[in-house]
Protein backbone atom coordinates (compact mmCIF):
# COMPACT_ATOMS: atom_id res chain seq x y z
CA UNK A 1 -95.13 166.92 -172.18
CA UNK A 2 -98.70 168.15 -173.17
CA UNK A 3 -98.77 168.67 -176.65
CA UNK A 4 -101.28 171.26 -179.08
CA UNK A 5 -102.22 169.85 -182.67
CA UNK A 6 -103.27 172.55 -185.09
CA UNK A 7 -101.95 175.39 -186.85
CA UNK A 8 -101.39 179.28 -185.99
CA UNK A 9 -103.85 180.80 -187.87
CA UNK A 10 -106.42 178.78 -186.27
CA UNK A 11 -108.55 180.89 -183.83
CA UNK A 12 -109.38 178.26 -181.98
CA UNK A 13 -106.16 176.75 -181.84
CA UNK A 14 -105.22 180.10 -180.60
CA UNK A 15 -107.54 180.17 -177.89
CA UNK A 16 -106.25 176.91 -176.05
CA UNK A 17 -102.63 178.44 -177.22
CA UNK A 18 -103.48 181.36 -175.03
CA UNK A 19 -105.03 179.28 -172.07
CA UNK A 20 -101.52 177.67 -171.77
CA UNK A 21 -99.49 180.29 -171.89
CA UNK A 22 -101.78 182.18 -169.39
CA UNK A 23 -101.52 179.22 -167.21
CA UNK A 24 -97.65 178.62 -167.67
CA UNK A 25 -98.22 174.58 -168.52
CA UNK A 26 -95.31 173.77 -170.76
CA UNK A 27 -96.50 172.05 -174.43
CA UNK A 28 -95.31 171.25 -177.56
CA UNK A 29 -97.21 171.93 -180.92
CA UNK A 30 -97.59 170.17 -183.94
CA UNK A 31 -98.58 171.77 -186.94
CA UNK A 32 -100.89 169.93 -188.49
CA UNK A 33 -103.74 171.15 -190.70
CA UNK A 34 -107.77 169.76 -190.43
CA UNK A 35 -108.51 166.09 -192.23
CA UNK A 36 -105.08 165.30 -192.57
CA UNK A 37 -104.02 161.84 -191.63
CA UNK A 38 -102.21 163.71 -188.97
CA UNK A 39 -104.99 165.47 -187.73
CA UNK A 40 -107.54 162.33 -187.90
CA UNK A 41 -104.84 159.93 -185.78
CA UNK A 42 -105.61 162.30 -182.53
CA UNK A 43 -108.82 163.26 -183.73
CA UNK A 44 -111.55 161.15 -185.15
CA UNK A 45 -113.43 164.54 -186.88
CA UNK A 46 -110.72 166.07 -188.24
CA UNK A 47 -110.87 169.27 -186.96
CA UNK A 48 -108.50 171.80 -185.07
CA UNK A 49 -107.25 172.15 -182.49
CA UNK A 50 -105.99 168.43 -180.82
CA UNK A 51 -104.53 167.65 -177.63
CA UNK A 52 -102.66 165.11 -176.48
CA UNK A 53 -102.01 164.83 -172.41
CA UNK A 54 -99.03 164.09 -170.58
CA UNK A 55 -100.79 160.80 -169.72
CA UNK A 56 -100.97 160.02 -172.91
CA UNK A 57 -104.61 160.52 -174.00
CA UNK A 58 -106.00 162.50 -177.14
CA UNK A 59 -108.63 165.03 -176.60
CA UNK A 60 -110.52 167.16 -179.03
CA UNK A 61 -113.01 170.26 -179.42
CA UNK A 62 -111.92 173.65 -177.97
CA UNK A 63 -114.18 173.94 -174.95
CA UNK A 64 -113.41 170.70 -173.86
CA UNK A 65 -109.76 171.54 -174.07
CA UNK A 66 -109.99 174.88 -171.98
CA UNK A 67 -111.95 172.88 -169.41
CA UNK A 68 -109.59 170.01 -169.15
CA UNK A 69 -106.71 172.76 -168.54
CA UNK A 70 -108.80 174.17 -165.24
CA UNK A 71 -109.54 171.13 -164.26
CA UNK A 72 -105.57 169.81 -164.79
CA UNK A 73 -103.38 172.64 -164.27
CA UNK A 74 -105.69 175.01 -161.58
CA UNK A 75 -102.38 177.04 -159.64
CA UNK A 76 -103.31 179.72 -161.82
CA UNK A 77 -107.50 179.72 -162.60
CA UNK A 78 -109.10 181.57 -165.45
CA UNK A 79 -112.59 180.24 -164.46
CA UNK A 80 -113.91 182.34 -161.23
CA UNK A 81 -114.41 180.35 -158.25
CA UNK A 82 -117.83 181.64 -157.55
CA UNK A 83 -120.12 179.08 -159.21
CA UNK A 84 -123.09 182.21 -160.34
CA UNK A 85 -119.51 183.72 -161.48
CA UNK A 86 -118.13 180.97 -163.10
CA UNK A 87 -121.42 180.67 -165.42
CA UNK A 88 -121.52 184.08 -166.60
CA UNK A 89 -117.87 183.45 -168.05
CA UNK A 90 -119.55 180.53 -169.58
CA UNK A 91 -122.31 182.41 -170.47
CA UNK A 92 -120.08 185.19 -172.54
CA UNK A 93 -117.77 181.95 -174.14
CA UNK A 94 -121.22 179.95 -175.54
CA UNK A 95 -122.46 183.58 -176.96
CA UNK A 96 -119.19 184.62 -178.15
CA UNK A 97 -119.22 181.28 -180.35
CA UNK A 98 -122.53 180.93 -181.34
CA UNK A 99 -123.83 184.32 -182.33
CA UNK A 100 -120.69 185.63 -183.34
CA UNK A 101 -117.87 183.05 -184.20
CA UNK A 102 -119.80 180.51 -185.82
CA UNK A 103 -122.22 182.67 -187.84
CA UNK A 104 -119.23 185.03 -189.29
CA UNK A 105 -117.57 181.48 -190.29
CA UNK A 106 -120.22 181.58 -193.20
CA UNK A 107 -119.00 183.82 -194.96
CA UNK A 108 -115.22 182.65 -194.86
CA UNK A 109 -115.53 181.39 -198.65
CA UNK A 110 -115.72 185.09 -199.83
CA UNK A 111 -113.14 186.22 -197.53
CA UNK A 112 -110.68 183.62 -198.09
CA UNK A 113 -111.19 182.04 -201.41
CA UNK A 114 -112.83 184.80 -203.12
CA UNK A 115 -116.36 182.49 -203.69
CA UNK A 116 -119.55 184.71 -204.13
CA UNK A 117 -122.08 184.37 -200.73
CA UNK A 118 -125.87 184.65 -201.39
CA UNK A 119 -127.21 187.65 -200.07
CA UNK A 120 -129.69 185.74 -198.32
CA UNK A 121 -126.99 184.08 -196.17
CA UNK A 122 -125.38 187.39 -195.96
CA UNK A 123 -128.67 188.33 -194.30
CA UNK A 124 -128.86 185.68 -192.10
CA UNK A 125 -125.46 185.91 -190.93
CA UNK A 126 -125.94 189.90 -190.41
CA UNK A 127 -128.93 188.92 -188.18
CA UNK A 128 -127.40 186.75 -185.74
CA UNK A 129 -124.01 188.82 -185.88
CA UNK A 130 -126.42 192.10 -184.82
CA UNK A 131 -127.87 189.27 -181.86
CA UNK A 132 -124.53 188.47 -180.85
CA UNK A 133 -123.52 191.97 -180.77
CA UNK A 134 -126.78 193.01 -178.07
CA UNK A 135 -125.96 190.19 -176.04
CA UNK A 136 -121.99 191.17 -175.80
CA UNK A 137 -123.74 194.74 -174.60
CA UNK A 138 -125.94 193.57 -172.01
CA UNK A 139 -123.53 190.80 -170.38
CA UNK A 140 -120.41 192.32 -170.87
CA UNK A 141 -118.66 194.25 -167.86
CA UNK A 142 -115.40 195.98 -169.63
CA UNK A 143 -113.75 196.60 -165.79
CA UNK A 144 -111.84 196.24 -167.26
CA UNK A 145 -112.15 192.65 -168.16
CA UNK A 146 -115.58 191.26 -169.76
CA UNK A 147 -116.44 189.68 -166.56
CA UNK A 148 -115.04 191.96 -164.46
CA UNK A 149 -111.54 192.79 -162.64
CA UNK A 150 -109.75 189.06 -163.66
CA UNK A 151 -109.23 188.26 -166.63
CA UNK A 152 -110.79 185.15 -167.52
CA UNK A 153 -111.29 182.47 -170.11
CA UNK A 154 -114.34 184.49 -171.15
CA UNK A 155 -111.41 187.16 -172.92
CA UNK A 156 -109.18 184.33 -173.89
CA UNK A 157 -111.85 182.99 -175.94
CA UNK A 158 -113.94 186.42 -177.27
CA UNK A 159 -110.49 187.89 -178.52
CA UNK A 160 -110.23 184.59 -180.88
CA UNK A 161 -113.83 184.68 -181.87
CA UNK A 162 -113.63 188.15 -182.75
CA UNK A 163 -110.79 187.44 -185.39
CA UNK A 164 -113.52 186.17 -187.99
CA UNK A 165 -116.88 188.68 -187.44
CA UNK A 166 -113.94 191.48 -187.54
CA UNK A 167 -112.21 189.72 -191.07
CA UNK A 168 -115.68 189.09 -192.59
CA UNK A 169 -118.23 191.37 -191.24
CA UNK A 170 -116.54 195.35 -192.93
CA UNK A 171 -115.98 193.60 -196.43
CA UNK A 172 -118.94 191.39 -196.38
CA UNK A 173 -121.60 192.86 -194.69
CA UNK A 174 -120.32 196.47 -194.35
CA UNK A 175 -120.70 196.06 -190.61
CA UNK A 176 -118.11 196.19 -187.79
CA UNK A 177 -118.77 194.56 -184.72
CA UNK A 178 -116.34 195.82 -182.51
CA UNK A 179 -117.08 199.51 -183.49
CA UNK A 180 -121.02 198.19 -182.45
CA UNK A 181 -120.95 197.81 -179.11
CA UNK A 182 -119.23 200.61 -176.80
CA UNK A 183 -115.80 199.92 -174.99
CA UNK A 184 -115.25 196.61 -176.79
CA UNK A 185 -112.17 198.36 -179.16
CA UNK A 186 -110.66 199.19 -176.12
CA UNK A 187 -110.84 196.12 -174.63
CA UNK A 188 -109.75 194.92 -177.79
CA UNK A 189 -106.72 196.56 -177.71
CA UNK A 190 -106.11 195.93 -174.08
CA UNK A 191 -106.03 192.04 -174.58
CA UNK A 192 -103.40 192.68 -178.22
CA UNK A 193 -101.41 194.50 -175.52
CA UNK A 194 -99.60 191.42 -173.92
CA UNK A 195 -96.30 189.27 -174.33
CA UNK A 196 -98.94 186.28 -174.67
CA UNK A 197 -101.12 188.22 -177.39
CA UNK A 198 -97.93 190.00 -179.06
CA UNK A 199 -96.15 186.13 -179.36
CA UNK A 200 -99.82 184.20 -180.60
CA UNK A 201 -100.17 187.31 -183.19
CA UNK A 202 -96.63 186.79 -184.53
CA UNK A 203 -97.17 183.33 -184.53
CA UNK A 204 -100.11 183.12 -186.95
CA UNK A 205 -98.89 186.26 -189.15
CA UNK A 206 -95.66 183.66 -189.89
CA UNK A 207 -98.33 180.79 -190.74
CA UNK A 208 -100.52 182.95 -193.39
CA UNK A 209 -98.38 181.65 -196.40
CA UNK A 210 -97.99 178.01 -195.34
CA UNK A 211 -102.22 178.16 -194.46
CA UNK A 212 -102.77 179.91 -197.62
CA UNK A 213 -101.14 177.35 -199.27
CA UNK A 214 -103.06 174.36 -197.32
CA UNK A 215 -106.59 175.87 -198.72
CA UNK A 216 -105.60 176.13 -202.01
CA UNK A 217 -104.27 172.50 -201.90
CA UNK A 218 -107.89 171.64 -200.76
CA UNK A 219 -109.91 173.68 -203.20
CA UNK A 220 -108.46 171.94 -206.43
């Protein structure tokens, strides 16, 4: 059986979570937490989430997870099959991480370990959050999925990279992206509103104290 290395509170460990359950593949997890000699045995970096196939082989890095699930398990597609189609969904992922997922990360310190953030970067950050936050605008379709009628990896993989910009970004930077660009709460709400969504949410909610307790471990 396929199995998931990572941890619940993990968006992006939560993304690939989702992709499976979407999918129906049957897996296994094991909780394991980032540089751990756990974590480093299936993955050379370190970081979450992990996969190890039914054949045996260890792959790493989110993207390249969701992709190797399309490409292994396609009965039930979350990738159009219209290639113009099919890169749009792409499209939305790559801006999703990069202008919103990756810059909010910054500011993680203050939100989880209480450590001061220079206003400079706070600037920065706000900056590429506000370019994220046009792009989500323009590209997305909200009909009532981003890319359309489907649902597709594309809201698999925003509703994870939302969880930081929306942690971050009101006590931080006094700025909320979802309230930023129109119809993106309600989607917001629409993709909570699932058994998949309700079971992932549950899931990391139980592993806040055990997390909690893995950053403070590696902040002495």
């Amino acid at each position: 059986m396929l199995t998931l290395h990572g941890f619940a509170y993990s968006n992006y460990h939560n993304m690939v979570k989702h992709a499976l359950l979407q999918k129906g593949v049957p897996f296994e997890e094991h909780v394991v937490y980032p540089n751990t000699p756990e974590m480093l045995a299936v993955n050379p970096t370190g970081k979450v989430p992990a996969m190890t196939t039914e054949q045996g082989t260890c792959l790493s890095e989110s993207s390249v997870l969701l992709d190797y699930l399309e490409d292994a398990y396609p009965d039930t597609p979350l990738y159009p099959a219209n290639a113009e189609a099919r890169a749009q969904v792409r499209q939305l992922m790559k801006v999703a991480e990069l202008y919103l997922e990756l810059p909010a990360r910054r500011l993680l310190p203050a939100a989880l370990a209480k450590i001061a953030i220079a206003d400079s970067i706070k600037a920065e950050v706000r900056t590429v959050l506000e370019r994220g936050v046009k792009s989500v605008r323009a590209l997305a379709k909200f009909a009532p999925y981003l890319a359309g009628d489907q649902l597709t990896l594309a809201d698999i993989h925003l509703r994870y990279a939302l969880a930081i910009p929306k942690l971050v970004g009101p006590s931080q930077l006094d700025f909320d992206v979802v309230a930023a660009v129109d119809g993106l709460a309600q989607w917001d709400a629409m993709m909570a509103d699932s058994d998949i969504s309700r079971k992932i949410d549950a899931d990391m909610s139980a592993n806040l104290p055990d997390f909690m307790a893995y950053v403070a471990s590696v902040s002495k």
